[in-house]
Protein backbone atom coordinates (compact mmCIF):
# COMPACT_ATOMS: atom_id res chain seq x y z
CA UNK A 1 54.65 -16.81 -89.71
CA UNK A 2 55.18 -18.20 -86.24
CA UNK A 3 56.11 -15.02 -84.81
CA UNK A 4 52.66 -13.58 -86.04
CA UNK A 5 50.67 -16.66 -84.39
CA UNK A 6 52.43 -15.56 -81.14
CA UNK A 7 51.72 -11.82 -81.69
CA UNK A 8 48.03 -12.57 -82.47
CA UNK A 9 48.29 -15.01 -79.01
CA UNK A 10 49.76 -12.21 -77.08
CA UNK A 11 47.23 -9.75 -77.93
CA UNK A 12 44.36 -12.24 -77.53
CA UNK A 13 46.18 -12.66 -74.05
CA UNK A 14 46.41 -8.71 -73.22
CA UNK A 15 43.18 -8.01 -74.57
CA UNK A 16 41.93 -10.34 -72.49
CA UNK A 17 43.94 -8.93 -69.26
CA UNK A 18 43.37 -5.23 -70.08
CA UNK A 19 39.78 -5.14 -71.54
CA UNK A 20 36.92 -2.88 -70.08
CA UNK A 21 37.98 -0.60 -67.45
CA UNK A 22 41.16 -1.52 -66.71
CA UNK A 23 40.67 -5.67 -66.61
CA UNK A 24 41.07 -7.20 -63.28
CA UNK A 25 42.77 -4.41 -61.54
CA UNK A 26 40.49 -2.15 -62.15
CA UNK A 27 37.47 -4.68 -61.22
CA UNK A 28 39.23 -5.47 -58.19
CA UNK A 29 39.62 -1.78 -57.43
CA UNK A 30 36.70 -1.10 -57.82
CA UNK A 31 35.07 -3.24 -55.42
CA UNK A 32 37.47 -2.28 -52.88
CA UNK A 33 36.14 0.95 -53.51
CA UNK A 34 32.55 -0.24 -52.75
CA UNK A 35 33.65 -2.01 -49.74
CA UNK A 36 32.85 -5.74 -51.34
CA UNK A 37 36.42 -7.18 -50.36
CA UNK A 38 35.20 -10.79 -51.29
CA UNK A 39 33.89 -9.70 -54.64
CA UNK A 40 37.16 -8.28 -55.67
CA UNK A 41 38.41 -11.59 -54.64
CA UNK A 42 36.19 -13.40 -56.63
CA UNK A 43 36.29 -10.65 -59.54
CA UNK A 44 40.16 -10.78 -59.54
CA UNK A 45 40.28 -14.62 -59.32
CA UNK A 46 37.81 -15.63 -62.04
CA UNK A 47 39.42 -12.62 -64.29
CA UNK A 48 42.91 -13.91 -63.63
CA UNK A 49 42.03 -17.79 -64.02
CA UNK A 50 40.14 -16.51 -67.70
CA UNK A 51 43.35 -14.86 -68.16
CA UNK A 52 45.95 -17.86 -67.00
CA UNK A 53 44.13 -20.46 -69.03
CA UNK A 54 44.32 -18.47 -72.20
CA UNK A 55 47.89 -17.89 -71.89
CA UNK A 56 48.06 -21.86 -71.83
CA UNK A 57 46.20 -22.48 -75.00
CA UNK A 58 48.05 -22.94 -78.43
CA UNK A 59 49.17 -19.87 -79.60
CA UNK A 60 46.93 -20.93 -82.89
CA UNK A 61 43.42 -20.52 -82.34
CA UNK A 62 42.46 -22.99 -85.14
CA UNK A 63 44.89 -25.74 -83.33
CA UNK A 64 42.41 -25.60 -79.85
CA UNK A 65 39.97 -28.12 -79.49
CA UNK A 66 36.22 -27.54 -78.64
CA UNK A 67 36.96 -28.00 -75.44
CA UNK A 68 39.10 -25.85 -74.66
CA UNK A 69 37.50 -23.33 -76.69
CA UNK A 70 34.47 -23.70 -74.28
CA UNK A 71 36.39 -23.79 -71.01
CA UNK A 72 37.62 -20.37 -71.86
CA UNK A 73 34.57 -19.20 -72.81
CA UNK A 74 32.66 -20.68 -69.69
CA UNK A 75 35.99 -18.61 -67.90
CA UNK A 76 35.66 -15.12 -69.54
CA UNK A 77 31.97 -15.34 -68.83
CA UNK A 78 32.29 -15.95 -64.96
CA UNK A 79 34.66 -13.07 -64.79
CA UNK A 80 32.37 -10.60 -67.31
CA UNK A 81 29.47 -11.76 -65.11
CA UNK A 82 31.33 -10.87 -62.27
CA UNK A 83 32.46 -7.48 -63.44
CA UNK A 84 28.83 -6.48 -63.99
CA UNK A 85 28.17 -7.03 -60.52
CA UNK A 86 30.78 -4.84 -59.46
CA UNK A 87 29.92 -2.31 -62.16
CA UNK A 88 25.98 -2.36 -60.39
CA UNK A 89 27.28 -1.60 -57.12
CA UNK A 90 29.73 0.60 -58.62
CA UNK A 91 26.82 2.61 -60.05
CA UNK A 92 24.70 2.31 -56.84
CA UNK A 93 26.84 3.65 -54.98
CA UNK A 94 27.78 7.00 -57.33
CA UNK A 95 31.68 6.38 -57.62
CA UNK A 96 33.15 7.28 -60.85
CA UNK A 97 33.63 4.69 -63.55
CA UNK A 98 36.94 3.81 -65.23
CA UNK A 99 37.11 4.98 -68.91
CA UNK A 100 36.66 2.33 -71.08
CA UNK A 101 39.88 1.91 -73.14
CA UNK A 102 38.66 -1.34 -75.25
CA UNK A 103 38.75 0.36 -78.38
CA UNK A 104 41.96 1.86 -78.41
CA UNK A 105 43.57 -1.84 -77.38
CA UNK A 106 42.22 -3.06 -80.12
CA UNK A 107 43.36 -0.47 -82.72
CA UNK A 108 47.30 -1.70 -81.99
């Protein structure tokens, strides 16, 4: 049972790191790409930080407190917020987008 908890954390973890066109690689690419070099700073830190603080969390879901469960959702919605902007000036300026491999993460 405690290896399952830890494979369920994992994949929280990696879904987390290699959602939406290619997680915070691909954001930070990205805005390289649209010559924004502090948004894939911030992009990469606040995707990173939403990743790190997951990875500390109990492996458990239902053993996290409230507040923890809201500090990681306050974190992944930085870094989403973040990767919209990118994916705006992405789109303004005409480069092509990453595929988005979300669903096939999830299937494993």
């Amino acid at each position: 049972m405690a290896a399952d908890i830890k494979l369920s954390h994992a994949r929280e973890f990696t879904n987390l790191e290699a959602g939406p066109n290619a997680g915070a690689v691909g954001f930070w690419f990205k805005a390289i790409q649209v010559g924004d070099p502090q948004l894939a700073v911030d992009v990469w830190d606040a995707t990173i930080m939403a990743e790190h603080y997951l990875s500390l969390l109990d492996n458990d879901p239902m053993n996290r407190t409230f507040d923890e469960e809201q500090a990681l959702a306050d974190l992944v919605a930085k870094a989403k917020a973040l990767q919209a902007q990118v994916d705006a000036k992405v789109a303004g300026a005409n480069l092509p987008k990453f595929p988005d491999v979300t669903p096939a993460i999830h299937e494993r």
